[in-house]
Protein backbone atom coordinates (compact mmCIF):
# COMPACT_ATOMS: atom_id res chain seq x y z
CA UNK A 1 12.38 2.34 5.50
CA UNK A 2 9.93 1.98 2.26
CA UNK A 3 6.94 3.45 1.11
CA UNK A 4 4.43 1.67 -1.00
CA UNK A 5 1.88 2.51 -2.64
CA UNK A 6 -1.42 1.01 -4.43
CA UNK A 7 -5.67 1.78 -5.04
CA UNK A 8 -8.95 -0.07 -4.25
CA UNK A 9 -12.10 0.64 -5.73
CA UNK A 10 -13.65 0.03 -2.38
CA UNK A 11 -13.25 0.92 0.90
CA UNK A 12 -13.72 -2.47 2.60
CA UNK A 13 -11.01 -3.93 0.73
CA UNK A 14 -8.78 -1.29 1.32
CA UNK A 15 -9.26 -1.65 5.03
CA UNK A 16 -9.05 -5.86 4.53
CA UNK A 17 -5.44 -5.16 2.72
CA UNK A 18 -4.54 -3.12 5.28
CA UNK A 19 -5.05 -5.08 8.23
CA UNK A 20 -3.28 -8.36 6.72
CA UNK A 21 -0.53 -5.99 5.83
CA UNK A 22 -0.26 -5.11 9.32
CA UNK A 23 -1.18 -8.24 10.97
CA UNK A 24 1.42 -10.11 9.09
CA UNK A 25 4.17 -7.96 10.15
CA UNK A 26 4.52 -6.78 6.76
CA UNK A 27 3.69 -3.19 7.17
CA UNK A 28 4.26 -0.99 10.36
CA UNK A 29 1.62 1.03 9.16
CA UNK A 30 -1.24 1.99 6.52
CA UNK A 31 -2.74 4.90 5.81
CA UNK A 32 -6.56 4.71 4.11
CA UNK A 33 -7.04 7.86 1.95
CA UNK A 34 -10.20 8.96 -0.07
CA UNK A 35 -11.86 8.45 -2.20
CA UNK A 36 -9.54 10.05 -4.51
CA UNK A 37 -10.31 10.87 -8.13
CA UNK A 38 -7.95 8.69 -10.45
CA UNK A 39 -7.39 9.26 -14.28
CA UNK A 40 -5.88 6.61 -16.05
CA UNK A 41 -5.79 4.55 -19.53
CA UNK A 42 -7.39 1.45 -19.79
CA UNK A 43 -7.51 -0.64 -22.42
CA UNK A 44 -7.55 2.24 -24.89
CA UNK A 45 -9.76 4.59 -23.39
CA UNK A 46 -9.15 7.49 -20.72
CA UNK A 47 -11.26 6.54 -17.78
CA UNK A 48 -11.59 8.13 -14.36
CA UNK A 49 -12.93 6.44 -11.23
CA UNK A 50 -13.14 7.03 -7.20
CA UNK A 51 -10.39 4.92 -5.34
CA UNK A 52 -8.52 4.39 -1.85
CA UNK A 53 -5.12 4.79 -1.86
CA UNK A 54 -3.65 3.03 0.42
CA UNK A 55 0.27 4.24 1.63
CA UNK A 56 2.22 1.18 3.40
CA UNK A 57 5.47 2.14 5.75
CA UNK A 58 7.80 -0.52 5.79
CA UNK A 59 11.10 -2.15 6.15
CA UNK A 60 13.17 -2.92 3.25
CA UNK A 61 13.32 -6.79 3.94
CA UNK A 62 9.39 -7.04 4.10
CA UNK A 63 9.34 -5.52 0.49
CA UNK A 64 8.59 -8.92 -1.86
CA UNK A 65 6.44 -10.30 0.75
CA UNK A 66 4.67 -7.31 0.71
CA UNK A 67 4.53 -6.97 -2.79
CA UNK A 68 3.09 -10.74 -2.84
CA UNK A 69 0.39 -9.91 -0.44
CA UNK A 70 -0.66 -6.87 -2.55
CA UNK A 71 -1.11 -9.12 -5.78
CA UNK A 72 -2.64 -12.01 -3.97
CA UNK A 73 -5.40 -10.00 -2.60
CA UNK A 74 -6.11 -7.37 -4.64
CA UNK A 75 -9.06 -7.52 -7.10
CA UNK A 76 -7.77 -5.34 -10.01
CA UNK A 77 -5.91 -6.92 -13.05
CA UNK A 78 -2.91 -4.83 -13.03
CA UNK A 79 -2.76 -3.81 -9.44
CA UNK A 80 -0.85 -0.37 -9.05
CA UNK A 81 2.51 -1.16 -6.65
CA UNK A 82 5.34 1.45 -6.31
CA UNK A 83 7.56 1.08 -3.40
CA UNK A 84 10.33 3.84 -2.84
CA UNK A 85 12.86 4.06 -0.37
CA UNK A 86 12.49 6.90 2.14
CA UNK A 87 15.19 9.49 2.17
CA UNK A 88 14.93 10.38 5.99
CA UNK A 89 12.86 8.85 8.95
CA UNK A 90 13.21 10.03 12.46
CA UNK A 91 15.34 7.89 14.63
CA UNK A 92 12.29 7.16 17.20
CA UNK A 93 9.64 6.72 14.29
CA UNK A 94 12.24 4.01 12.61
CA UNK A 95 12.76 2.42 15.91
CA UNK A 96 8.92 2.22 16.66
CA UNK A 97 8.64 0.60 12.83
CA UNK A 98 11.19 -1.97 14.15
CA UNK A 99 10.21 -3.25 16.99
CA UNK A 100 8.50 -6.72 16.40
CA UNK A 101 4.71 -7.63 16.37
């Protein structure tokens, strides 16, 4: 199993991401968290600004259509995506993640 991770600057897209994730099979899950307070560079200049981070569970072999989805719909420039695998999942939590749409 993979995490992935990426930020909206609003909640309703968050939540839109989400649900296609999910709808498509792509994710087995999404957690919405925030706002959070990110600090960042940006063309030069340290900025800070309110986001949702959304965290994506998911199987390896839905990773690049995943990633895809993230860039096709998200509104930033240079969306943030980092996808790690997991080190342990439970056996039933894996299972449940498994089992088709």
């Amino acid at each position: 199993m993979r995490l992935g991770w990426t930020t909206l600057s609003e909640r309703a897209d968050a939540e839109k991401l989400a649900r296609a994730a999910v709808a498509q099979g792509l994710a087995a899950c999404v957690k919405i968290e925030g706002p959070i307070c990110s600090v960042y560079r940006w063309q030069g200049k340290v900025e800070e600004a309110l986001e949702y981070r959304l965290c994506f569970k998911l199987l390896p072999e839905h990773s690049a259509a995943l990633e895809a989805l993230v860039h096709r719909l998200h509104p930033y420039d240079i969306p943030e995506w980092v996808c790690v695998d997991a080190a342990q999942i439970s056996e039933k939590y894996l299972s449940w993640a498994q089992q088709p749409c």
